[in-house]
C-alpha atoms as a PDB file:
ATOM      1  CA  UNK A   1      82.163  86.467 109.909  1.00  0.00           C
ATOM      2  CA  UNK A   2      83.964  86.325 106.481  1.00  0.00           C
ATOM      3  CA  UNK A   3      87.319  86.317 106.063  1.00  0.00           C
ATOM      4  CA  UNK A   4      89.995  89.276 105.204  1.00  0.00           C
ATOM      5  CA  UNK A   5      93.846  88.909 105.195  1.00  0.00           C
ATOM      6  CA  UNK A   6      96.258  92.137 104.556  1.00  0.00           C
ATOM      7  CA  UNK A   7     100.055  91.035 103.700  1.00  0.00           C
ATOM      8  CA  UNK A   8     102.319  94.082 103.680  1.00  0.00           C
ATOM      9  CA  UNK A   9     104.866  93.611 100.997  1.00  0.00           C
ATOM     10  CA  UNK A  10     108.537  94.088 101.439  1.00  0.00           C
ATOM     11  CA  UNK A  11     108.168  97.484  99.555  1.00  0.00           C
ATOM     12  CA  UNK A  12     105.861  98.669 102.095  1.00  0.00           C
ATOM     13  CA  UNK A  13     102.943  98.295  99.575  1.00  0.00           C
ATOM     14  CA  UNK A  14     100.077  95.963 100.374  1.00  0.00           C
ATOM     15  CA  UNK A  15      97.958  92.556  98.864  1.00  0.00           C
ATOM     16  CA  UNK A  16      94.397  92.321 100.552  1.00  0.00           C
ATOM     17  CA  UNK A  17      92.626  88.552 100.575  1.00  0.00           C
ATOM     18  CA  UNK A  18      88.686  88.674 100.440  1.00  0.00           C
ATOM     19  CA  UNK A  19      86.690  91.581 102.485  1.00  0.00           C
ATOM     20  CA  UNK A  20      84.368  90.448 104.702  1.00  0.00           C
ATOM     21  CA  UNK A  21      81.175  91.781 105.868  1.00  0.00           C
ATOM     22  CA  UNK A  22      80.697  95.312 106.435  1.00  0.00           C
ATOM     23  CA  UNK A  23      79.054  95.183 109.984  1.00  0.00           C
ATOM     24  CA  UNK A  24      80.901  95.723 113.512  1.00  0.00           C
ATOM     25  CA  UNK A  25      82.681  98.815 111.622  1.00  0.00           C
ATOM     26  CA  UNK A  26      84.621  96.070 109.637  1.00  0.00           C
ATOM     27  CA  UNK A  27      85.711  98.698 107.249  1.00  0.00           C
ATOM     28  CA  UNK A  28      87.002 101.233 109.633  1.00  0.00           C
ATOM     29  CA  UNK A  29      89.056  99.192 111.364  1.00  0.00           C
ATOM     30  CA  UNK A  30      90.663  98.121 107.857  1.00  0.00           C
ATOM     31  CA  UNK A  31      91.184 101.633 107.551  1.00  0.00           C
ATOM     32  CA  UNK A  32      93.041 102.183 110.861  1.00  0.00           C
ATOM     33  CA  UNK A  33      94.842  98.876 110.480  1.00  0.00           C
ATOM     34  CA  UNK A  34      96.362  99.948 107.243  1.00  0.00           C
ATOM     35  CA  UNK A  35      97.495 103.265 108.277  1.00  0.00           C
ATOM     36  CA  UNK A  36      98.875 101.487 111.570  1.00  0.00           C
ATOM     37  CA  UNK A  37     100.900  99.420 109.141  1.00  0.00           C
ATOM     38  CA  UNK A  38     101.698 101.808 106.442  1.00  0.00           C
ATOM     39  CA  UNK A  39     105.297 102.569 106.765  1.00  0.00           C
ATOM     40  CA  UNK A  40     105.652 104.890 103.891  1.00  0.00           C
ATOM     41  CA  UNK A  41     104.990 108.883 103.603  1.00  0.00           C
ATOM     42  CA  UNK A  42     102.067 108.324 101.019  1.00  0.00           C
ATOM     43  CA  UNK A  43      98.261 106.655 101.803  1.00  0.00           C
ATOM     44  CA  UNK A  44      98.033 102.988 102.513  1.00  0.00           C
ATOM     45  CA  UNK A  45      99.074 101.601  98.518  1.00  0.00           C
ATOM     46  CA  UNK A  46      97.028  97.850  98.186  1.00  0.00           C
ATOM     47  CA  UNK A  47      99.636  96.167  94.970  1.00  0.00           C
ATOM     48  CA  UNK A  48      96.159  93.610  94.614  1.00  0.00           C
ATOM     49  CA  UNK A  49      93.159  93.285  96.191  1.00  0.00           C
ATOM     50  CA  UNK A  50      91.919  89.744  95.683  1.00  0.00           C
ATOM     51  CA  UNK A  51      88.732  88.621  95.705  1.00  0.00           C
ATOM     52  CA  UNK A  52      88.059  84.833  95.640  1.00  0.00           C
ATOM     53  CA  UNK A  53      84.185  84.487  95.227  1.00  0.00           C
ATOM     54  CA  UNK A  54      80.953  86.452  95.045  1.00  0.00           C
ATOM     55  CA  UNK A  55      79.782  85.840  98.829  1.00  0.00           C
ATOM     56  CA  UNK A  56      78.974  88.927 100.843  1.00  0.00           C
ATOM     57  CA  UNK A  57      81.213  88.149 103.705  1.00  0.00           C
ATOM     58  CA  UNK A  58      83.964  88.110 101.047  1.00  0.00           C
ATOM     59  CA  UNK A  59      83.533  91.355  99.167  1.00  0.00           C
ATOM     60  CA  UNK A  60      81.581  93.568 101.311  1.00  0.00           C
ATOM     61  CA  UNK A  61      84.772  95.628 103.048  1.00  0.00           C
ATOM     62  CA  UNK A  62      85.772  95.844  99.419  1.00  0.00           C
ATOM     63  CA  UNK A  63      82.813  97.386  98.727  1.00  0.00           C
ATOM     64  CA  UNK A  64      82.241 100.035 101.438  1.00  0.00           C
ATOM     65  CA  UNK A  65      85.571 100.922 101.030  1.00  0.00           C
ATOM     66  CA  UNK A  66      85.627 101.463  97.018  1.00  0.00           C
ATOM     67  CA  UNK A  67      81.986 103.860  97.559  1.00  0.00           C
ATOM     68  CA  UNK A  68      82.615 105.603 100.781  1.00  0.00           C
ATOM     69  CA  UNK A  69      86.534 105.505 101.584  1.00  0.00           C
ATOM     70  CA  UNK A  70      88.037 105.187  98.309  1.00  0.00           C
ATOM     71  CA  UNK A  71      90.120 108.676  98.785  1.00  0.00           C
ATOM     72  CA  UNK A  72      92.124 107.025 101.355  1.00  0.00           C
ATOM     73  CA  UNK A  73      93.886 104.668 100.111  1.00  0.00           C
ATOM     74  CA  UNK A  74      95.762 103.679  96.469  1.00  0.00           C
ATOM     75  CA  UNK A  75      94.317 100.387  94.789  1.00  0.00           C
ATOM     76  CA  UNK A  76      96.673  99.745  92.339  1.00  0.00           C
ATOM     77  CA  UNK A  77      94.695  96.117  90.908  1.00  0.00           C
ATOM     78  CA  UNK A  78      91.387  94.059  91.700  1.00  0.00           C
ATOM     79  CA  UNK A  79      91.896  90.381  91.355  1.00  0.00           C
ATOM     80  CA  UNK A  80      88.436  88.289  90.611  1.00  0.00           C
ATOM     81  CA  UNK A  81      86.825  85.632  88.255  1.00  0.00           C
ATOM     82  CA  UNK A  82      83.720  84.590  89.037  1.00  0.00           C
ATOM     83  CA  UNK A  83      81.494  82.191  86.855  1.00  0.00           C
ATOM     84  CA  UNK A  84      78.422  83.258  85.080  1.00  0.00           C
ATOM     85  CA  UNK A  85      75.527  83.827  87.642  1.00  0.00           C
ATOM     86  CA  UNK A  86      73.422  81.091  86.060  1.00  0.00           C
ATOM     87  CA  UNK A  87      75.993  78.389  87.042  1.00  0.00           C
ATOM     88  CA  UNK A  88      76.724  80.071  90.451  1.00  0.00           C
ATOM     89  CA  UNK A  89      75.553  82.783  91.869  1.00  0.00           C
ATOM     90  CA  UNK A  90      71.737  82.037  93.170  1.00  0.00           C
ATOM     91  CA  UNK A  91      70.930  84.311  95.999  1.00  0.00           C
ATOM     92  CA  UNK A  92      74.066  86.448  95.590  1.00  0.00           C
ATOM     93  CA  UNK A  93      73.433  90.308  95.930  1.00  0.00           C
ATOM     94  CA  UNK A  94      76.231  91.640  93.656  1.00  0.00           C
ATOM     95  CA  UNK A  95      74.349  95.370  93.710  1.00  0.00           C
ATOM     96  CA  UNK A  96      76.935  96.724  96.031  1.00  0.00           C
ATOM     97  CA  UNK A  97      80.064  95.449  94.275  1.00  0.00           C
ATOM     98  CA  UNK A  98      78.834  96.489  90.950  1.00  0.00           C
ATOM     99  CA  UNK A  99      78.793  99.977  92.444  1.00  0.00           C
ATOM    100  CA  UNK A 100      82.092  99.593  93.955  1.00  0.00           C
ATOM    101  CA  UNK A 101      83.407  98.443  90.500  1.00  0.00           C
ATOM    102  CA  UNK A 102      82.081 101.346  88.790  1.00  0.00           C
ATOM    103  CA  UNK A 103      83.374 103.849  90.943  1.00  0.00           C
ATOM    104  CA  UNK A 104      87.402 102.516  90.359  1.00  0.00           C
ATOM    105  CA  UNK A 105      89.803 104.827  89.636  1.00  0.00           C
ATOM    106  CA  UNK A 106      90.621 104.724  85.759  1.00  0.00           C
ATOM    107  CA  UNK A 107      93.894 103.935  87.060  1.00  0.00           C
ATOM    108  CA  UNK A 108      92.839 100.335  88.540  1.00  0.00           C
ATOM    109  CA  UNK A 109      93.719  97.049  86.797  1.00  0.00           C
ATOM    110  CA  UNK A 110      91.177  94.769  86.741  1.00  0.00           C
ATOM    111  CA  UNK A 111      92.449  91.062  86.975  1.00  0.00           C
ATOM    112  CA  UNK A 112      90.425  88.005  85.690  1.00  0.00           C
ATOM    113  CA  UNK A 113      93.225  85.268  86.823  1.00  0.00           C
ATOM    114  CA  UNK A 114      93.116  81.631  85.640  1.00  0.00           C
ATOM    115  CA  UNK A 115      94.336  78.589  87.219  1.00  0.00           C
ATOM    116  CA  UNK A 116      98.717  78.073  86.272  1.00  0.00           C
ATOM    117  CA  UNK A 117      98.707  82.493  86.030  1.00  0.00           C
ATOM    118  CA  UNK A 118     101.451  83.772  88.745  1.00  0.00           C
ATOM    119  CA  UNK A 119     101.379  87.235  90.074  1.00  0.00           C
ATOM    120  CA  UNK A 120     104.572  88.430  92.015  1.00  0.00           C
ATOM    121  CA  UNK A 121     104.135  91.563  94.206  1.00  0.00           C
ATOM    122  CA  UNK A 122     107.466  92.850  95.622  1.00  0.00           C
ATOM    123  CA  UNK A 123     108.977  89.545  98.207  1.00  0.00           C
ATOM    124  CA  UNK A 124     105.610  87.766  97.256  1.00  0.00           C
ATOM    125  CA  UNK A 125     104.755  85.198  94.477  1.00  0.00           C
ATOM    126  CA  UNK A 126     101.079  84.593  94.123  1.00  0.00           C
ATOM    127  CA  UNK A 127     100.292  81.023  92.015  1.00  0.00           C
ATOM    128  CA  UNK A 128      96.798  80.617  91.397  1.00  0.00           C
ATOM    129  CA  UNK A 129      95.851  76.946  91.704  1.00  0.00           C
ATOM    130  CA  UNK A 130      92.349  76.709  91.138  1.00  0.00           C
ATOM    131  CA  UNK A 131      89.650  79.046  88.772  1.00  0.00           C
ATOM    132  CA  UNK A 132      86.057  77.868  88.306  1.00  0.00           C
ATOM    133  CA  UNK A 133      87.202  77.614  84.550  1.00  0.00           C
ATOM    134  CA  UNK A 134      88.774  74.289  85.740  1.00  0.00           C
ATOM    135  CA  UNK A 135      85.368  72.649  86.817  1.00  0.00           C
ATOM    136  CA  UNK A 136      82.472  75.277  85.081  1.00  0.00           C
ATOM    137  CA  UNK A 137      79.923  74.337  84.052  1.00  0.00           C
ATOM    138  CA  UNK A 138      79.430  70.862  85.422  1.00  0.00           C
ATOM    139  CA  UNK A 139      80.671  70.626  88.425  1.00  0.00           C
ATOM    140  CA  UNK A 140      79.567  73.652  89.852  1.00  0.00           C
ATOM    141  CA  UNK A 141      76.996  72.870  92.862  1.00  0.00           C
ATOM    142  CA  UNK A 142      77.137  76.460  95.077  1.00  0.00           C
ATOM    143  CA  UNK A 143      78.758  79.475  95.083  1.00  0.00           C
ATOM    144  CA  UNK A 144      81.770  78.273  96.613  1.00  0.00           C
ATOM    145  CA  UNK A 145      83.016  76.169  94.149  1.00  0.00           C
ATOM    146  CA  UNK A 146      83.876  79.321  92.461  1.00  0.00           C
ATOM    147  CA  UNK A 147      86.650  80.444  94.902  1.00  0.00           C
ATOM    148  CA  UNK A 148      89.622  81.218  93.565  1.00  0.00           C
ATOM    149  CA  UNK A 149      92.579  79.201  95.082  1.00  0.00           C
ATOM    150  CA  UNK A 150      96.119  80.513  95.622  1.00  0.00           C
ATOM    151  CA  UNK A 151      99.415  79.843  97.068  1.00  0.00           C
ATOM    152  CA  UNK A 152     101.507  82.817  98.197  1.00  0.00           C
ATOM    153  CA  UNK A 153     105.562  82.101  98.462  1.00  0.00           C
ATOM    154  CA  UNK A 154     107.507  84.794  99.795  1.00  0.00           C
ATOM    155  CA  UNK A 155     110.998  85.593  98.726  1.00  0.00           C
ATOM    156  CA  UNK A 156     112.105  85.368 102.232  1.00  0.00           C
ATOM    157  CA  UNK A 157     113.453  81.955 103.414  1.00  0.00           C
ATOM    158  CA  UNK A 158     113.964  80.446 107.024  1.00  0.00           C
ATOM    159  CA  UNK A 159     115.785  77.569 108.561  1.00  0.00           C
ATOM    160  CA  UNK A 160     112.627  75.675 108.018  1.00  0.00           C
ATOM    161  CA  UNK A 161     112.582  76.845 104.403  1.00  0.00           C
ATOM    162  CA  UNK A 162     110.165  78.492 101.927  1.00  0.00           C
ATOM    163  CA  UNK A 163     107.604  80.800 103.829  1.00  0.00           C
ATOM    164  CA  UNK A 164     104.164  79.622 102.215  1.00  0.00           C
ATOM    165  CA  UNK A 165     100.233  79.677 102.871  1.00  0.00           C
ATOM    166  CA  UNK A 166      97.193  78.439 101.035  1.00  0.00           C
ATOM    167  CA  UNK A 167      93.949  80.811 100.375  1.00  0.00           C
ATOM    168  CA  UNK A 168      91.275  78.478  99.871  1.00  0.00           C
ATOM    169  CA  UNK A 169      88.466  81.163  99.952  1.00  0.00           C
ATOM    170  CA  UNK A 170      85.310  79.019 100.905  1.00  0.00           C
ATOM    171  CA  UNK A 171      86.500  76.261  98.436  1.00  0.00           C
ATOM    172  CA  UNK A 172      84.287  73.111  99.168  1.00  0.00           C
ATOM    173  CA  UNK A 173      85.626  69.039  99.315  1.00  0.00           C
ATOM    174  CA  UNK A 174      86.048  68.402  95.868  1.00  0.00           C
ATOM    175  CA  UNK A 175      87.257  71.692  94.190  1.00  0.00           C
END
């Protein structure tokens, strides 16, 4: 349950999608699978961790990992927007991420992206294609109508072309 998608960059450096939840040792094996992947002499180094929208099963790794495990790896940015609570948020227990946010390393950039904002991470090119901003507050019905929306390009071409993927978050018919 939730989603959670690690990229390794082509500088050995990492982007981390969403977080999901912290059950079935979620956050360990995170942990293993980024020193599996690590290929340089330092900890795991995350470029951005995004996070597209206050649901548990989105930000709950995140969360764990920023409070309990935060010594073992290097977050160099944290990538959110999320709109006010009265316009989306019902229901949402932010208690843990709110701790998670105030234990960040002075050193952390914190990230409020909008939609048309690009972000380019060494071989990757995120372009952020959809903010609440672009439908708050009318349109907002449920918490996922806040994710964030993103295309990733990545430097690297094939005979096929451009290397590409969506991250829709839990972006409902309509956003």
């Amino acid at each position: 349950c939730g989603m959670l998608y690690i990229i390794r960059l082509t500088d050995g450096r990492f982007i981390v999608i969403d977080g999901g939840m912290c059950e079935y040792e979620e956050a360990d094996h995170f942990l293993e699978l980024l020193d599996q992947q690590n290929v340089t002499e330092d900890k795991p180094t995350i470029a951005a961790w995004f996070i597209t929208h206050p649901h548990d099963d989105h930000f709950n790794v995140f969360a764990r990992i920023m409070t309990e495990y935060q010594d073992r790896i290097h977050l160099e940015s944290l990538v959110y927007s999320w709109a006010e609570e009265e316009y989306a948020r019902p229901g949402s227990d932010l208690t843990d991420f709110n701790k998670a946010i105030e234990n960040l390393s002075d050193s952390v950039t914190i990230i409020q992206p909008h939609t048309g904002q690009r972000f380019t991470y060494s071989g990757a090119t995120f372009h952020i294609l959809y903010t609440h901003d672009d439908a708050c507050p009318d349109f907002l019905t449920n918490v996922n109508d806040t994710s964030i929306v993103m295309r990733m390009d990545l430097d690297e071409q094939t005979a096929e072309g451009q290397r590409r993927a969506i991250f829709f978050g839990d972006a409902m018919f309509g956003t």
